[in-house]
N, C-alpha and C. Protein backbone atom coordinates (compact mmCIF):
# COMPACT_ATOMS: atom_id res chain seq x y z
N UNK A 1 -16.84 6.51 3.53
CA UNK A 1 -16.03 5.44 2.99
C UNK A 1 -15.48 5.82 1.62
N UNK A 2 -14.58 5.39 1.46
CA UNK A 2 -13.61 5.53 -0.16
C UNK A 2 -13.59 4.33 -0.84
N UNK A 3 -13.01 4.35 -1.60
CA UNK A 3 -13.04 2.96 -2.52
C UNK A 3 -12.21 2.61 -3.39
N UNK A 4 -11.10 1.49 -3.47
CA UNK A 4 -10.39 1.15 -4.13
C UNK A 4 -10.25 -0.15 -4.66
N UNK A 5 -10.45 0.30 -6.62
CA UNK A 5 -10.90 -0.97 -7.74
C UNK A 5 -9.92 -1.54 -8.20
N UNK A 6 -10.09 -2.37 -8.04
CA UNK A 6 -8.81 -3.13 -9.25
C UNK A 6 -9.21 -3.93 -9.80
N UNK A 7 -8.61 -4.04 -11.54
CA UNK A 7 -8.90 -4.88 -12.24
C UNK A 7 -7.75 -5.60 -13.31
N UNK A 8 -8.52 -6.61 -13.11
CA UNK A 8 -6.85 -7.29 -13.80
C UNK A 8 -8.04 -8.43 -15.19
N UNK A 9 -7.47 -7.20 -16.54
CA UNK A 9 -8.23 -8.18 -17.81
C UNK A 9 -6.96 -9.18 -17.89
N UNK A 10 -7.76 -10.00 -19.19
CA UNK A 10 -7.00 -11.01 -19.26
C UNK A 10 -6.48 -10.69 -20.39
N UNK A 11 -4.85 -11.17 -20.89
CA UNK A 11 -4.28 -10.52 -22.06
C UNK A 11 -4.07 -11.53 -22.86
N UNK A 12 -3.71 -11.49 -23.82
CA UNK A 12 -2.95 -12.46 -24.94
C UNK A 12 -2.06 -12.80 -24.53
N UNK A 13 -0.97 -13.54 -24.49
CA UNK A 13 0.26 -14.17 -24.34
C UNK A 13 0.91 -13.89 -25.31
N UNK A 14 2.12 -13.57 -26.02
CA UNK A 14 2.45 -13.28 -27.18
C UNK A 14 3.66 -14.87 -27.25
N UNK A 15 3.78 -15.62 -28.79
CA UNK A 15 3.84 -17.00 -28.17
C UNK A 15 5.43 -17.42 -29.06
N UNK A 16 6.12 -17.65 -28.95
CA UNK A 16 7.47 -18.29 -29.02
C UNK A 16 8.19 -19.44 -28.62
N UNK A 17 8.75 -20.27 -29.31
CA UNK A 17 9.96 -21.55 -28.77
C UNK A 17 9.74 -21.57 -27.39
N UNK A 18 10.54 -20.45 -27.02
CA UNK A 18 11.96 -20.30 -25.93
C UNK A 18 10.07 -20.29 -24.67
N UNK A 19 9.47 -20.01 -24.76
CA UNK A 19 8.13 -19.70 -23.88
C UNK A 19 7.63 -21.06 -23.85
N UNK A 20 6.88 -21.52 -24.76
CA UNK A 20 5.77 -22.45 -25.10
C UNK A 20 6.21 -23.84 -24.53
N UNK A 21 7.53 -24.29 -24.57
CA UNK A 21 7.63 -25.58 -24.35
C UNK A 21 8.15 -25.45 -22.81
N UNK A 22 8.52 -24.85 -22.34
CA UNK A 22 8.37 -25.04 -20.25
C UNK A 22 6.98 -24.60 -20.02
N UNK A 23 6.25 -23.43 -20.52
CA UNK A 23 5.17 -23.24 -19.91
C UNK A 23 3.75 -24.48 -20.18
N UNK A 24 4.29 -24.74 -21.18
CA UNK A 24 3.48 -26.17 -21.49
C UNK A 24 3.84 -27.72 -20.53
N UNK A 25 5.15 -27.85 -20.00
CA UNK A 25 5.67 -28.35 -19.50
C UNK A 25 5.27 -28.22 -17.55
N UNK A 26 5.16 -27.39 -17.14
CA UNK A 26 4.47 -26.95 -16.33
C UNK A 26 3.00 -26.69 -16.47
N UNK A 27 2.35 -26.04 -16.37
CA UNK A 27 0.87 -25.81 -17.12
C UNK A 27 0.35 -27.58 -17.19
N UNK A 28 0.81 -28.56 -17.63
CA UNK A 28 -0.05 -29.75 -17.50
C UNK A 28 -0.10 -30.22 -16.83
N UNK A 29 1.10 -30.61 -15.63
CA UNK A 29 0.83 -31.60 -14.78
C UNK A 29 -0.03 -30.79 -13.55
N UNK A 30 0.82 -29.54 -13.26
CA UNK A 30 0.35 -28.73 -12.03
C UNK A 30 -0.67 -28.03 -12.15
N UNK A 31 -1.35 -27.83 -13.46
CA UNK A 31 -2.64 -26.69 -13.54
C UNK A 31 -2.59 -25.72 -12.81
N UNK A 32 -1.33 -24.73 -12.87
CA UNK A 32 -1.31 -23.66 -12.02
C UNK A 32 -2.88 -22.43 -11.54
N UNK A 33 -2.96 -21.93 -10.47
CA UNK A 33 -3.60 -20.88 -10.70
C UNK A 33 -2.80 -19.48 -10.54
N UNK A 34 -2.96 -18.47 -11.72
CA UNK A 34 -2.37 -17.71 -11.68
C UNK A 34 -2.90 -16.24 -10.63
N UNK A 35 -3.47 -16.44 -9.48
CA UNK A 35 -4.35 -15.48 -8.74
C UNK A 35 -2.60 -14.22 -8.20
N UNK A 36 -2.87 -13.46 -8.49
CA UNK A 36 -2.29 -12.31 -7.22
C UNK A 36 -2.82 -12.15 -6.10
N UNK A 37 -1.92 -12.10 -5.49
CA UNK A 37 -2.29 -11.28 -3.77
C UNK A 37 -2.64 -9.90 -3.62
N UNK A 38 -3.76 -9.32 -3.22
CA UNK A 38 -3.56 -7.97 -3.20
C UNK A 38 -2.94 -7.69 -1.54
N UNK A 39 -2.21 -6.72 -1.98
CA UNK A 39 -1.68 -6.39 -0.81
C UNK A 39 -2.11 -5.28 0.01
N UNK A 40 -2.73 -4.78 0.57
CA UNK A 40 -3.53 -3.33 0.92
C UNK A 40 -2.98 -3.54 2.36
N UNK A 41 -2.36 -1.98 2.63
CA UNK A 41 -1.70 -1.71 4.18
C UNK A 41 -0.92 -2.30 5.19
N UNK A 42 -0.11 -3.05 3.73
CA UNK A 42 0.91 -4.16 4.05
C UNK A 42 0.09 -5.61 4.34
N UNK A 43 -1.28 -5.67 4.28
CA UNK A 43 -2.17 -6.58 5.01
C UNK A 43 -2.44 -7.59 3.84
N UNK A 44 -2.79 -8.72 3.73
CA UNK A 44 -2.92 -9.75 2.45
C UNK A 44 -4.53 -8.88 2.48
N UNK A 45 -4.96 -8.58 1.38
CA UNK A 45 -6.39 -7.80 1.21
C UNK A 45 -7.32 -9.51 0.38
N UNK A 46 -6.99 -10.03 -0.07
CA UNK A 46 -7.89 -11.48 -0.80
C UNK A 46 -6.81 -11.53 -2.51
N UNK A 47 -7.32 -12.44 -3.15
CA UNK A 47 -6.70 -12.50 -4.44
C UNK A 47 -7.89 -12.27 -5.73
N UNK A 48 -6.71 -11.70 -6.50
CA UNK A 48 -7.44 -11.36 -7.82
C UNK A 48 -6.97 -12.32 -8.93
N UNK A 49 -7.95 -12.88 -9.66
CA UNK A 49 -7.54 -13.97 -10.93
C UNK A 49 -7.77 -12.70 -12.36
N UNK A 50 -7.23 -13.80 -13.73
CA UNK A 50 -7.36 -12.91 -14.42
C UNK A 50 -9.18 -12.65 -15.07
N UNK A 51 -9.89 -11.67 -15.17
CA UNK A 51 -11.07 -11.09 -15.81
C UNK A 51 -11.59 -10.82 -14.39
N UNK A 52 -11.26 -10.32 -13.50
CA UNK A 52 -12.06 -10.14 -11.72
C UNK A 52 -11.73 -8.43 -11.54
N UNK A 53 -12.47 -8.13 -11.27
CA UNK A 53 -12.21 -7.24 -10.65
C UNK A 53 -12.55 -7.04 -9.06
N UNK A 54 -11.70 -6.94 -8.04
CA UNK A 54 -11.83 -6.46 -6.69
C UNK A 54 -12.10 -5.19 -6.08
N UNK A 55 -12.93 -5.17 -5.14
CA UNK A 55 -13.50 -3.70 -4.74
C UNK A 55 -13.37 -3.29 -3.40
N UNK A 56 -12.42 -2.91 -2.72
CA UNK A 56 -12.31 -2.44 -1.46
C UNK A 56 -12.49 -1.08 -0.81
N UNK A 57 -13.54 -1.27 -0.24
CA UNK A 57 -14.03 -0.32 1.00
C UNK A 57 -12.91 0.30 1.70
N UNK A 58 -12.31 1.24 1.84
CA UNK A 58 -11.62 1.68 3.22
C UNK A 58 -11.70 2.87 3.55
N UNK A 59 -11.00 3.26 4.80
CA UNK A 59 -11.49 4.78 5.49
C UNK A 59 -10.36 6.02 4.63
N UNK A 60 -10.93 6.95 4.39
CA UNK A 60 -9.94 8.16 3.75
C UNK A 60 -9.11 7.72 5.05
N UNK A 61 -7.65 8.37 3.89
CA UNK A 61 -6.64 8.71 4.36
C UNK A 61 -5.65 8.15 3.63
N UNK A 62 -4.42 7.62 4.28
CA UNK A 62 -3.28 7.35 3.43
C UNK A 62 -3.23 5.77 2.98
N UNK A 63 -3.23 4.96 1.84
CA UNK A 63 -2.96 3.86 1.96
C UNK A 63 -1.73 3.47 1.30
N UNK A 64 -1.57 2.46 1.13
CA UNK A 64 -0.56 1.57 0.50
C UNK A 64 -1.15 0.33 -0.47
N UNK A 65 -0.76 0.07 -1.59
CA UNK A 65 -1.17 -0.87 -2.49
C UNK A 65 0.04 -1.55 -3.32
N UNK A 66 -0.43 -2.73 -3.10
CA UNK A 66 0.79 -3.65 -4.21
C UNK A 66 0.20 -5.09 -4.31
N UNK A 67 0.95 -5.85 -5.75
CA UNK A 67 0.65 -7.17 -5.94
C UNK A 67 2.08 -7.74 -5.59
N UNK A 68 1.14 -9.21 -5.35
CA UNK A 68 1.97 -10.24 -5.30
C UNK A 68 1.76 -11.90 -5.93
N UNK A 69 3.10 -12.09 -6.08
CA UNK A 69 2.99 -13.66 -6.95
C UNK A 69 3.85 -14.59 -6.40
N UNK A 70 3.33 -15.52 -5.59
CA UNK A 70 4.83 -16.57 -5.29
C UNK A 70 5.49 -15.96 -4.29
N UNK A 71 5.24 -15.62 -3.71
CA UNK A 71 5.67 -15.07 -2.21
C UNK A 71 6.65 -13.52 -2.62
N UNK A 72 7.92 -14.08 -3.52
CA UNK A 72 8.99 -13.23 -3.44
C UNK A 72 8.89 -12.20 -4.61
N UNK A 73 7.42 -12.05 -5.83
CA UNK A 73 7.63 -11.33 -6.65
C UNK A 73 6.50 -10.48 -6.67
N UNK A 74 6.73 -9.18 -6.31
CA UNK A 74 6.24 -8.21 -5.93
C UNK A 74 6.17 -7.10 -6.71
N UNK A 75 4.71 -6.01 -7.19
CA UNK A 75 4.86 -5.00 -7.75
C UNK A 75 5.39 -3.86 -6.87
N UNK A 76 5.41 -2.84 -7.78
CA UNK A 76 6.07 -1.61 -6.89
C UNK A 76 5.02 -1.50 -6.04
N UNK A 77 5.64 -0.29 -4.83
CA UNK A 77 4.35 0.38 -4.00
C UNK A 77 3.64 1.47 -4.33
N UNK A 78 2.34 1.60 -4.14
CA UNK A 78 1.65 2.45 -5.10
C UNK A 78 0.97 2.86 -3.49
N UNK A 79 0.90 4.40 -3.25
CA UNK A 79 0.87 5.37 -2.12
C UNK A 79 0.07 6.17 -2.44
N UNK A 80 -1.00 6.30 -1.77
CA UNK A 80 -2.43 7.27 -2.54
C UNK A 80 -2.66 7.84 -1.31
N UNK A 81 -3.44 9.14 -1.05
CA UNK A 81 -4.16 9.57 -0.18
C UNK A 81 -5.95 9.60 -0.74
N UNK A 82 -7.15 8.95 -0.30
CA UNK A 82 -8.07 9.32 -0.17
C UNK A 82 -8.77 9.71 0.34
N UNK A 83 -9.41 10.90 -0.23
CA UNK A 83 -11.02 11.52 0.89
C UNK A 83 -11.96 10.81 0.66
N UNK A 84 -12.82 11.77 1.58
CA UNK A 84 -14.22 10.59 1.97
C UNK A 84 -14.91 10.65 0.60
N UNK A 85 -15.24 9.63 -0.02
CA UNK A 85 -16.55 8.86 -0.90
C UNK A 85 -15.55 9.14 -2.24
N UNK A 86 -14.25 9.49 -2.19
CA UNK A 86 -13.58 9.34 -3.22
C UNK A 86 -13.21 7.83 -4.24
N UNK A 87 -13.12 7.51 -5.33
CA UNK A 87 -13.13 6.40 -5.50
C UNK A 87 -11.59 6.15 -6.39
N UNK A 88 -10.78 5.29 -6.52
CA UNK A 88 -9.30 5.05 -7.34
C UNK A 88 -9.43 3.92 -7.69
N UNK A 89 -8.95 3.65 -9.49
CA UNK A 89 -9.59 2.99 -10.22
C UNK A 89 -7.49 2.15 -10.11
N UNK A 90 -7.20 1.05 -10.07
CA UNK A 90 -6.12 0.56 -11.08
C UNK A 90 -6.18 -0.91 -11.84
N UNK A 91 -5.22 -0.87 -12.59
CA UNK A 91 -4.90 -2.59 -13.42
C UNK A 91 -3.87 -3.15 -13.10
N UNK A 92 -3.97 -4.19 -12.57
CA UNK A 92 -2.88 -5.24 -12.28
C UNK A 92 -2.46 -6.06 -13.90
N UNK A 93 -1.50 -6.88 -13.79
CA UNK A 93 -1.15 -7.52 -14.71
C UNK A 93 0.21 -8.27 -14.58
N UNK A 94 0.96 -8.93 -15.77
CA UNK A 94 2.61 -9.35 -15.53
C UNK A 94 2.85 -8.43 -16.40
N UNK A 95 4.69 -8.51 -16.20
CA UNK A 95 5.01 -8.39 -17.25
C UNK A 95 5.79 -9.40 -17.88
N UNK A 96 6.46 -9.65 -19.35
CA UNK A 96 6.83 -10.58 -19.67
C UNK A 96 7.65 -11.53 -18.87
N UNK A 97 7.97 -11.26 -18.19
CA UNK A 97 9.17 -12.25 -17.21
C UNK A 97 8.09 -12.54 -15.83
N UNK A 98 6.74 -12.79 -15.74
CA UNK A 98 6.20 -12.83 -14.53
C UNK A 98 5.96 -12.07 -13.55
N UNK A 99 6.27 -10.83 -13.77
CA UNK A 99 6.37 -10.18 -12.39
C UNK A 99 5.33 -9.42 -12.44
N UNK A 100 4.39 -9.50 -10.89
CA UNK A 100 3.05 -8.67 -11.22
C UNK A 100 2.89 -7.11 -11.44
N UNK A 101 2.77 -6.16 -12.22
CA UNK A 101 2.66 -5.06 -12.28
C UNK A 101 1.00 -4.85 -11.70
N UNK A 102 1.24 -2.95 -11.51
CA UNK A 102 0.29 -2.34 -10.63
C UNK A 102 0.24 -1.06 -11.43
N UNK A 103 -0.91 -0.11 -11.89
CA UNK A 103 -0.91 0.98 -12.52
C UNK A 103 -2.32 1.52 -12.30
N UNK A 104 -2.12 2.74 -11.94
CA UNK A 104 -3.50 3.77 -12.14
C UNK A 104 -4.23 3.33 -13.35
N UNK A 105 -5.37 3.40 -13.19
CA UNK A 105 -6.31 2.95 -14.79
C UNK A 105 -6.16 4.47 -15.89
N UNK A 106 -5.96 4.20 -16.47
CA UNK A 106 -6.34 5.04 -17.69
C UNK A 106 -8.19 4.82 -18.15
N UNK A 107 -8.44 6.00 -19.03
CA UNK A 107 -9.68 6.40 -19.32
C UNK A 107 -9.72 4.72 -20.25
N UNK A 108 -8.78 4.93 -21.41
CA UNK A 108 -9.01 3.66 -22.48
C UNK A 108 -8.68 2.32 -21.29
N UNK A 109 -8.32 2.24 -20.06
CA UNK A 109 -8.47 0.83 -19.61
C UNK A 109 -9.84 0.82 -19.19
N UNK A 110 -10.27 1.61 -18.48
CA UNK A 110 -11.80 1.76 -17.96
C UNK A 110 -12.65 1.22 -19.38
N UNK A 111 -12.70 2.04 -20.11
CA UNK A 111 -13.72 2.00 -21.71
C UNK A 111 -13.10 0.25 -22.13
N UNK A 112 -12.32 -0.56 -22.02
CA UNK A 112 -12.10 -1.66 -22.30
C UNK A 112 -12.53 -3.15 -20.94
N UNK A 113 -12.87 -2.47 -19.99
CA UNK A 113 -13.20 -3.37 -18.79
C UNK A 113 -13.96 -3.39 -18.40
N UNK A 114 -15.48 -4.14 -18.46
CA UNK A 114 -16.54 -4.28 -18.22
C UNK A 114 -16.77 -4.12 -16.56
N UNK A 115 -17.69 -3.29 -15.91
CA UNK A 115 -17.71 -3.27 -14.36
C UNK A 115 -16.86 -2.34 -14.31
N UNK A 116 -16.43 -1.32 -14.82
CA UNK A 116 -15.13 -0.68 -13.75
C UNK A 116 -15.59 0.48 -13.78
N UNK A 117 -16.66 1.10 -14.14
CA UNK A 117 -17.18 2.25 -15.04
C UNK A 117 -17.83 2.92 -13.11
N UNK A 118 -17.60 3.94 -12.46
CA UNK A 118 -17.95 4.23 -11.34
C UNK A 118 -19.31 3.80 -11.00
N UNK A 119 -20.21 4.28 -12.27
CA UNK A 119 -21.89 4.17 -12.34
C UNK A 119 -22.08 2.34 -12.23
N UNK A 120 -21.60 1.71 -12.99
CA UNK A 120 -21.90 0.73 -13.31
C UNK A 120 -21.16 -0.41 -11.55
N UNK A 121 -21.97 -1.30 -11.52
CA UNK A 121 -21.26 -1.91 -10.33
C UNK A 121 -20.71 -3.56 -10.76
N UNK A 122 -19.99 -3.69 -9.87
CA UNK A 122 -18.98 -4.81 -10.24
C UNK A 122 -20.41 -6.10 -10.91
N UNK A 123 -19.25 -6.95 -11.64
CA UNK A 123 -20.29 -8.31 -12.00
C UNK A 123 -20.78 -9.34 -10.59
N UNK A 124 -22.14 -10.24 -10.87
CA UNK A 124 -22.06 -11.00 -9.62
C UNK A 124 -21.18 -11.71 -8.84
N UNK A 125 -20.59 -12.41 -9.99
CA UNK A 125 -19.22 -13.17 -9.54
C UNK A 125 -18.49 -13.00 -8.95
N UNK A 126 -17.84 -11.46 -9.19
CA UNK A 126 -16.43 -10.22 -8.29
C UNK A 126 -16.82 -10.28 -7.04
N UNK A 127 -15.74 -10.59 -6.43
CA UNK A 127 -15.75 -10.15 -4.74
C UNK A 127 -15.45 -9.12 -4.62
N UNK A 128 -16.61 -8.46 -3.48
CA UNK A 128 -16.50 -6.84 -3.25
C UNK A 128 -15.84 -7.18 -1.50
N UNK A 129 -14.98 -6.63 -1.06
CA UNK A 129 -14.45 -6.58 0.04
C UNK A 129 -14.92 -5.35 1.49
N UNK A 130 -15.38 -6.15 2.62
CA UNK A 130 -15.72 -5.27 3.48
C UNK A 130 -14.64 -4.26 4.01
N UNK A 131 -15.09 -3.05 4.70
CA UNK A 131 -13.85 -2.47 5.35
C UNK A 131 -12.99 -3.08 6.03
């Protein structure tokens, strides 16, 4: 089996006019949840909120990975090949205009995200996903 992590920290908002008064405007009545879709092999794989990290089991070979928000806003496709007991670390996130981004982890995202560390295993809370 191989293994593919994702983690999505939670960021600051950086805060302005033109932002604060629709997202406040929204945000109260509807209490949005902001979860992504993971998308794994074109297949809905479960959702990730922000501070979660998700852990999926699957068989080497070729996959496909992407987020989703709201049906129509989609990260790029991210195309990996894995071998057996290999493991691929990435971070989800937005970017300023909503749209979910998808990226290989870097060493400094790992060293900043509690659970993501290979040795170390996810928190109780995180859903780990069967094959």
């Amino acid at each position: 089996m191989s293994v593919i992590r994702i983690s999505r920290p939670k960021r600051d908002w950086s805060v302005s006019p033109a932002t604060v008064l629709p997202t406040a405007l929204l945000v109260r009545p509807f209490k949005p949840h902001w979860n992504f879709t993971v998308i794994l092999d074109h297949h809905s794989a479960g959702k990730i909120g922000d501070e979660q990290v998700r852990v999926f089991n699957v068989d080497p070979g070729e996959h496909s990975l992407r987020m989703r928000f709201v049906l129509l806003r989609r990260s790029k496709e991210m195309r990996m090949f894995l071998k057996e007991d290999e493991e691929r670390e990435f971070v989800c996130g937005a970017n300023g205009f909503g749209w979910p981004t998808l990226r290989e982890a870097s060493p400094e995202d790992l060293a900043e995200i509690p659970g993501t560390s290979s040795t170390e295993p996810p928190k109780p809370g995180d859903p780990v996903s069967p094959a």
